[in-house]
Every structure is written in C-alpha cells, then in structure tokens.
C-alpha atoms as a PDB file:
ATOM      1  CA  UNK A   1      60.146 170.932 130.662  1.00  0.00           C
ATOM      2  CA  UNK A   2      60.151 170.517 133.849  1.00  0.00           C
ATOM      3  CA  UNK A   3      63.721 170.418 136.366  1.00  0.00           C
ATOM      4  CA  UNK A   4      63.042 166.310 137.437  1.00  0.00           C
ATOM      5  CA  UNK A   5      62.335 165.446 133.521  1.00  0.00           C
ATOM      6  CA  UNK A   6      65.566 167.347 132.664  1.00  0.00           C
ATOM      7  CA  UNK A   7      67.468 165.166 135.208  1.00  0.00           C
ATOM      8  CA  UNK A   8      66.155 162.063 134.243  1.00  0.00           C
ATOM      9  CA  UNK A   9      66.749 162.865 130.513  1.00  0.00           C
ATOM     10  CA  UNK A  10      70.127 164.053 131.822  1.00  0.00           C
ATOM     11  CA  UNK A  11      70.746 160.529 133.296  1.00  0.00           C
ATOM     12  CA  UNK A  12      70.029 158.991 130.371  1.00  0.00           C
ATOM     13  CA  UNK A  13      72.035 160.221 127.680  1.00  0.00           C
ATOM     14  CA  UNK A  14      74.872 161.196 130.336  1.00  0.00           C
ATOM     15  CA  UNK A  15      75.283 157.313 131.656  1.00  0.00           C
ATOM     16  CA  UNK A  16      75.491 157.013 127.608  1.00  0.00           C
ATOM     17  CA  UNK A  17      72.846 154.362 127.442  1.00  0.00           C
ATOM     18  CA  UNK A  18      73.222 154.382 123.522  1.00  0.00           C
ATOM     19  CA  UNK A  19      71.862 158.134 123.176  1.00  0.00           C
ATOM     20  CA  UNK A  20      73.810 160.782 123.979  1.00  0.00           C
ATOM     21  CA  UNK A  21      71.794 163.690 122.849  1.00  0.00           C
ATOM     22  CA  UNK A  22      69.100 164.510 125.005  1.00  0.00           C
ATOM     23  CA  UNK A  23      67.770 166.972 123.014  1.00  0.00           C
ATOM     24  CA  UNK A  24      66.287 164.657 120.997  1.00  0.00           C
ATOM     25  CA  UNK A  25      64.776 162.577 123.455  1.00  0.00           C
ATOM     26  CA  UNK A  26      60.991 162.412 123.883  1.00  0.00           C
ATOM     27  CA  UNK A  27      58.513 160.621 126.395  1.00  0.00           C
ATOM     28  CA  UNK A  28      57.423 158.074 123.930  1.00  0.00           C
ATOM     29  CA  UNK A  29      60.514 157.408 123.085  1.00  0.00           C
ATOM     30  CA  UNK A  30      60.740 153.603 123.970  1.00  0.00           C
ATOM     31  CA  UNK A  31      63.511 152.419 126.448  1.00  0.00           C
ATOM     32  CA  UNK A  32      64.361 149.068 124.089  1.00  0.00           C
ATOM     33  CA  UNK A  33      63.647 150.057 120.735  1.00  0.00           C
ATOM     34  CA  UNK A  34      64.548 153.510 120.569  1.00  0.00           C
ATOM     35  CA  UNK A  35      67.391 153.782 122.739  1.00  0.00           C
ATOM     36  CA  UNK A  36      68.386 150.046 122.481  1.00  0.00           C
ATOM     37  CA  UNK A  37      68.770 149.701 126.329  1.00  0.00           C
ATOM     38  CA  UNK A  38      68.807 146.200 127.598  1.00  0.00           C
ATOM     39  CA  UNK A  39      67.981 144.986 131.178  1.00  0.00           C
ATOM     40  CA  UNK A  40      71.929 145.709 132.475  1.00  0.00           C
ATOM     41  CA  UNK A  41      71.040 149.448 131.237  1.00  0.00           C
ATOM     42  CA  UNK A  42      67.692 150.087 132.756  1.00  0.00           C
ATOM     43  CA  UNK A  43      69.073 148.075 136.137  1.00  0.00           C
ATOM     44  CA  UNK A  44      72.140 150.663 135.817  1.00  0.00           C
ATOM     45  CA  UNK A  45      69.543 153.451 134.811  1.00  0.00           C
ATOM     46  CA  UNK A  46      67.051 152.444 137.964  1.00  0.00           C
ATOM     47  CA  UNK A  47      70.209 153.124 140.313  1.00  0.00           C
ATOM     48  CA  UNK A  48      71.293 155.840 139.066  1.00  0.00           C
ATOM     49  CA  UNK A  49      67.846 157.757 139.606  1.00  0.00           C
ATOM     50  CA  UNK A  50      67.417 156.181 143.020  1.00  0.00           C
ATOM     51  CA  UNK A  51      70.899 157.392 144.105  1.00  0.00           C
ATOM     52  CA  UNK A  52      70.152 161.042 142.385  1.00  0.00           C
ATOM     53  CA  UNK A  53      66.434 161.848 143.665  1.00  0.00           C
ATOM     54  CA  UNK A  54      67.324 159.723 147.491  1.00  0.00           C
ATOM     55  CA  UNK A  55      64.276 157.504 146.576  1.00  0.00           C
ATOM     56  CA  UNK A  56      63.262 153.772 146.098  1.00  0.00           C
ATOM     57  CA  UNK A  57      61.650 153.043 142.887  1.00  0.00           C
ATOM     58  CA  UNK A  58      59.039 150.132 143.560  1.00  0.00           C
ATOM     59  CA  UNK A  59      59.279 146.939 141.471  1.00  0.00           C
ATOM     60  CA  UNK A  60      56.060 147.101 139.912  1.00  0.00           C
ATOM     61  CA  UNK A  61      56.886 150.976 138.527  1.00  0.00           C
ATOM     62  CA  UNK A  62      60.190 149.535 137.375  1.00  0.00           C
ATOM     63  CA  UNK A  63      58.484 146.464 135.365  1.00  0.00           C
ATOM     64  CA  UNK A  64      56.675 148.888 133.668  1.00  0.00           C
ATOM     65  CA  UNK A  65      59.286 151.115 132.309  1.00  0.00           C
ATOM     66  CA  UNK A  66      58.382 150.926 128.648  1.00  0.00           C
ATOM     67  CA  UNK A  67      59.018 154.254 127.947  1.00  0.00           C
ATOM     68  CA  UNK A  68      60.910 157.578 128.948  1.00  0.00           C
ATOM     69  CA  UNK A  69      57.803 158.914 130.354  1.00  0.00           C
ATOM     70  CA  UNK A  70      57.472 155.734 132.377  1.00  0.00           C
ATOM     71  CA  UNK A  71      60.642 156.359 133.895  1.00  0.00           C
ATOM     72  CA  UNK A  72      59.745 160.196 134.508  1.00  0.00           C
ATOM     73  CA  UNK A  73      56.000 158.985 135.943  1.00  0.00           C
ATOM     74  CA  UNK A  74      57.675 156.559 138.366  1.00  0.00           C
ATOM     75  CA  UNK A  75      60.270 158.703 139.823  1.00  0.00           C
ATOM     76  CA  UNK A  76      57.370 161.220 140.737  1.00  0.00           C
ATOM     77  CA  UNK A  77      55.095 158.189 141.929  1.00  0.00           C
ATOM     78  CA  UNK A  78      58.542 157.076 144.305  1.00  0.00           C
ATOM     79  CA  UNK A  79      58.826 160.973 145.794  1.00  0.00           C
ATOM     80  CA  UNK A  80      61.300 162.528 143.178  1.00  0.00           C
ATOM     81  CA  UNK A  81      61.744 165.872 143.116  1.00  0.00           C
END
C-alpha cells in the first residue's frame, strides 16, 4: 500500500467518520453505504485531505467520490503526494 493511500485511509478512520479501523478498509468500500458518511463527513473529509497533502481537490473529483478509491484517485489527480 502505498504512503498517500495510508494517509488518506488514516484520515478516515482517524477523523472517526463511523470506521475507526483502517485495517479493514478497502477501495471499494463505498463512502455512504459502507462507512455511513453523509455530506457534513465527506465536506469535513475533503478538508481535511486538502489541508494534509497542501492541495485543492476540484469539484468535479469531489462529486464523484463514491468510493475510497475515489477519494485516493482524486487526491493524486489534485497533486497529492
């Protein structure tokens, strides 16, 4: 796995968006089913990874964020490292 996917699995069981265990957290996990994250906790989520990687994650990657590997594909598509 690779160091950005750790952080942004990091980010999302440390800002305890329902799953705290991210050991068990998978790309296809989905954002709203799986992890029951509504729109405050991906908005809280989407600033938290801008703040952490110093980058601006377009709208139209964020409106896409279906899954956890969403969220890892669109941090790399805004620059993350």
């Amino acid at each position: 796995m690779s160091k950005l996917k750790k952080r942004v699995y990091w980010a999302i069981s440390e800002n305890n968006f329902r799953y705290p265990d991210r050991k068990g957290l998978g790309d296809e996990m989905t954002l709203e089913d799986d992890l029951e994250m509504d729109k405050l906790d991906r908005v809280e989520l989407l600033i938290w990874l801008e703040e952490d990687f110093d980058i601006e994650i377009e709208d139209y990657l964020y409106e896409k964020w279906t899954t956890i590997g969403d969220v890892v594909e669109s941090v790399i598509a805004a620059g993350g490292t």
